[in-house]
C-alpha atoms as a PDB file:
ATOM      1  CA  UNK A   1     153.162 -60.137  49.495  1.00  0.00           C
ATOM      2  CA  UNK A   2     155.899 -59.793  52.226  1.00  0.00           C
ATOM      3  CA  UNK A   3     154.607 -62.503  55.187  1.00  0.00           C
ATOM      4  CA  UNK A   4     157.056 -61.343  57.727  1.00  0.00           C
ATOM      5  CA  UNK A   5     155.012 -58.255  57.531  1.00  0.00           C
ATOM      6  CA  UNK A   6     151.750 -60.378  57.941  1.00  0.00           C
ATOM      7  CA  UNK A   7     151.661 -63.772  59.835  1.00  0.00           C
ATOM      8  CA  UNK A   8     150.846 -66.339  57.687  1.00  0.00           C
ATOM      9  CA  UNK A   9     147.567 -66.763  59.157  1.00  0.00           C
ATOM     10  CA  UNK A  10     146.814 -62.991  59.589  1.00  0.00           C
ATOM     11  CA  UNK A  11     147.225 -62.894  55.903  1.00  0.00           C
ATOM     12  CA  UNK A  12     145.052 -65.618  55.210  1.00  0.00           C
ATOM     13  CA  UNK A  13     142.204 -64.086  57.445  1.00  0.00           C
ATOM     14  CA  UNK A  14     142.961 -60.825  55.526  1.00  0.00           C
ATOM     15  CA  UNK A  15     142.161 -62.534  52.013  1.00  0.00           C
ATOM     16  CA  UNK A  16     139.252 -64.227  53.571  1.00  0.00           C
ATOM     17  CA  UNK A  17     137.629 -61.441  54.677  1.00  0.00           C
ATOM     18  CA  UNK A  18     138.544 -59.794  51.288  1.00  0.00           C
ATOM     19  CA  UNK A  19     136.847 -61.977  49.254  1.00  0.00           C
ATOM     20  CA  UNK A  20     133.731 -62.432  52.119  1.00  0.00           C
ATOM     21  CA  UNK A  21     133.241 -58.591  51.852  1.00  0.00           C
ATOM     22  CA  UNK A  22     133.039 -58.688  47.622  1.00  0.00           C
ATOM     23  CA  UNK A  23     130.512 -61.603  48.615  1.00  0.00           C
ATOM     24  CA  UNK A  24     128.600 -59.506  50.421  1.00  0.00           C
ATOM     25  CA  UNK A  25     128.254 -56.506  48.093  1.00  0.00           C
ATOM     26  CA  UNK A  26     127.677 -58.687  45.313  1.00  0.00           C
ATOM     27  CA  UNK A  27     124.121 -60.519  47.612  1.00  0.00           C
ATOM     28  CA  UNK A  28     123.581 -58.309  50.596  1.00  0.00           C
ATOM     29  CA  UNK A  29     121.261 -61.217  51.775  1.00  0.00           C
ATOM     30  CA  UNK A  30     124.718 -62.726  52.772  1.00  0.00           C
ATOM     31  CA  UNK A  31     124.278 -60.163  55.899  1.00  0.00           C
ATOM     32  CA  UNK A  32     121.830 -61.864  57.439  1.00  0.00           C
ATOM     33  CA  UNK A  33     123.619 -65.520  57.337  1.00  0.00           C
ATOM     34  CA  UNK A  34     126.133 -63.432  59.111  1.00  0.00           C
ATOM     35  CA  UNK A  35     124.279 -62.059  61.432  1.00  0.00           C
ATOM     36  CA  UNK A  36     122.502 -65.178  62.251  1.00  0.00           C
ATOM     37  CA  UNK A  37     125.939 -67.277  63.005  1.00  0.00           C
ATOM     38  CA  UNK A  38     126.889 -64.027  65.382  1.00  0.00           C
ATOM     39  CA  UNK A  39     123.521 -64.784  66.992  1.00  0.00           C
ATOM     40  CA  UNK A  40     124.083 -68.729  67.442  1.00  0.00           C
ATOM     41  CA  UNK A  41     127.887 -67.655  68.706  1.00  0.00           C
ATOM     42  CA  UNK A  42     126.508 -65.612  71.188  1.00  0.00           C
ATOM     43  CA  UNK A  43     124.557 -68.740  72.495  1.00  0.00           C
ATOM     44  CA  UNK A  44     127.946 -71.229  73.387  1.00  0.00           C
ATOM     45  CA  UNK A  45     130.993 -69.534  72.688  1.00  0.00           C
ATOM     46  CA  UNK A  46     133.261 -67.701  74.742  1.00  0.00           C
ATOM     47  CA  UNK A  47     131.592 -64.249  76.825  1.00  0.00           C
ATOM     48  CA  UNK A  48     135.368 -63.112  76.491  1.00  0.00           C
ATOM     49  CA  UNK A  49     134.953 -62.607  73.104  1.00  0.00           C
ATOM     50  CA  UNK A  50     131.561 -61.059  73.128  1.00  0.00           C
ATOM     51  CA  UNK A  51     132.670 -57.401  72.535  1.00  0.00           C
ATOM     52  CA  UNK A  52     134.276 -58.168  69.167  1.00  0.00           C
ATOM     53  CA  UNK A  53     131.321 -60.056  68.578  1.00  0.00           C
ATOM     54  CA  UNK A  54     129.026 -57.044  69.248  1.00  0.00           C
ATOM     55  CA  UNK A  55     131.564 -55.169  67.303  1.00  0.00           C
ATOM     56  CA  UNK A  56     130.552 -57.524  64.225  1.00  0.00           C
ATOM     57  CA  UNK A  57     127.016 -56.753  64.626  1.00  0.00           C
ATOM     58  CA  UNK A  58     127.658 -52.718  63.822  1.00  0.00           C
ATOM     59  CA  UNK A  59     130.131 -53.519  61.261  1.00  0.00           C
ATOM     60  CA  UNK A  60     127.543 -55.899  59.180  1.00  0.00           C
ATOM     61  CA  UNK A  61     124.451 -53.544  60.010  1.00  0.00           C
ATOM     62  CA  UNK A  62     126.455 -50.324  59.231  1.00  0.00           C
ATOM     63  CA  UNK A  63     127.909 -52.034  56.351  1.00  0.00           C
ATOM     64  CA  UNK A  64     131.365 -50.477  57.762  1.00  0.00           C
ATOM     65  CA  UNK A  65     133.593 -52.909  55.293  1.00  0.00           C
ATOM     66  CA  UNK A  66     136.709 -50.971  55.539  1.00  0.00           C
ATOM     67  CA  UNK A  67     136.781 -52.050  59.420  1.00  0.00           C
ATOM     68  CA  UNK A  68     136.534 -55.550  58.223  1.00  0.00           C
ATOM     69  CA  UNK A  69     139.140 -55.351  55.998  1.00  0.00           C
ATOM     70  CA  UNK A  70     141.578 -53.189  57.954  1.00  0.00           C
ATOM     71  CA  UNK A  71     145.347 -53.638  58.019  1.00  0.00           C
ATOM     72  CA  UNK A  72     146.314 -53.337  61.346  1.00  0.00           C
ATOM     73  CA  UNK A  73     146.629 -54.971  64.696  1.00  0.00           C
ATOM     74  CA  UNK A  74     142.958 -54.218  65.813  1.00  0.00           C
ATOM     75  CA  UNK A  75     142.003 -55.480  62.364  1.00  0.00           C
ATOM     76  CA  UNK A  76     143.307 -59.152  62.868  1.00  0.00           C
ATOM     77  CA  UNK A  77     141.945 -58.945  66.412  1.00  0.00           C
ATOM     78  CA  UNK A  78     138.365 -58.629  65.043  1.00  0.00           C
ATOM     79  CA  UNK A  79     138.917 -60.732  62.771  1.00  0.00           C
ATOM     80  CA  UNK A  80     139.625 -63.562  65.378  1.00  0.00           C
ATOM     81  CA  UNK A  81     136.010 -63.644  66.340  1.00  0.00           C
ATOM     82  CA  UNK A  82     134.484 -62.255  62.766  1.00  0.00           C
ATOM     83  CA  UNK A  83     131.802 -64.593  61.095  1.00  0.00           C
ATOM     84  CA  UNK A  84     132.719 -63.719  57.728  1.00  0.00           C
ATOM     85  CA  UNK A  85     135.024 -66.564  56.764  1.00  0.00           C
ATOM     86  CA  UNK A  86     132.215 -68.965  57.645  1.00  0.00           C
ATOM     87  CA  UNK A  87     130.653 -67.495  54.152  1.00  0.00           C
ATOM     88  CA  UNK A  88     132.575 -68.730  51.841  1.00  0.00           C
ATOM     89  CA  UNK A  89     132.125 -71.721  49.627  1.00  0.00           C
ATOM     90  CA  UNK A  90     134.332 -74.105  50.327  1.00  0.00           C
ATOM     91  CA  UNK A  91     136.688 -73.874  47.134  1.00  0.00           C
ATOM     92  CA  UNK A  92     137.298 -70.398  47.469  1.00  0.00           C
ATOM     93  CA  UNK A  93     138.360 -71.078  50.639  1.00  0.00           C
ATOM     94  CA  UNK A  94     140.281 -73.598  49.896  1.00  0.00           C
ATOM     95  CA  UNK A  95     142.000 -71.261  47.452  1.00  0.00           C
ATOM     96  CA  UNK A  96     143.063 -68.841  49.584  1.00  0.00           C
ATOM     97  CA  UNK A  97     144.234 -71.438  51.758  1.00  0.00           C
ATOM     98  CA  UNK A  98     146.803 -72.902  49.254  1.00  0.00           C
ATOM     99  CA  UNK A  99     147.839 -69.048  47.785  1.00  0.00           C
ATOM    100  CA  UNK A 100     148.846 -68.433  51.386  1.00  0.00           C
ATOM    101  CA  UNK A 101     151.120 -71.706  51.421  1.00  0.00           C
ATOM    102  CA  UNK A 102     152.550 -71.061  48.183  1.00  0.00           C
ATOM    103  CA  UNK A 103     154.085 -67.382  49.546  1.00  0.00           C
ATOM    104  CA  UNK A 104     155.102 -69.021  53.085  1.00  0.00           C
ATOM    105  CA  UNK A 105     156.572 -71.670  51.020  1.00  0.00           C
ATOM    106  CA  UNK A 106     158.289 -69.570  48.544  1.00  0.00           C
ATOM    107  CA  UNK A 107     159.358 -67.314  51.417  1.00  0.00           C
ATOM    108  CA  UNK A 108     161.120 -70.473  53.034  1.00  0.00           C
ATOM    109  CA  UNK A 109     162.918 -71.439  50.477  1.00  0.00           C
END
């Protein structure tokens, strides 16, 4: 994977919500944790953000995964305020986390 295509942390997100979407289809009941932390958002974080928020909401009801995973500019921005990271276990994160490294690093040198 090219990272001056991607940012490094674009990427990253990317992967995450990669892997969060296989999640999903493999125990829909992972929808509703999602919607539920898009519901406690809603309570303290940012109004500025709310649309892409909202936007969440028809993309886990409509099960639109394609928009989640989308490779583009608006893609990363929905991403920015996207729940779906919060899903993962910690070691898969954590993976994903040190495969992104390992190309910026490799990139760099």
């Amino acid at each position: 994977m090219n990272l001056n295509h991607h940012g490094p942390q674009d990427y990253q997100s990317l992967l995450m919500h990669q892997e969060a979407v296989r999640m999903i289809q493999a125990d829909p009941s992972l929808t509703d944790k999602a919607l539920e932390i898009l519901a406690r958002w809603d309570t303290h974080v940012s109004v500025r953000s709310k649309p892409l928020r909202d936007r969440w909401i028809q993309i886990i009801k409509s099960r639109d995964w394609a928009c989640a995973i989308e490779d583009s500019e608006r893609g990363n921005q929905l991403r920015q305020a996207s729940p779906m990271a919060t899903l993962l276990p910690n070691p898969v994160r954590l993976a994903i986390i040190r495969q992104v490294r390992k190309l910026k690093d490799e990139q760099h040198a």
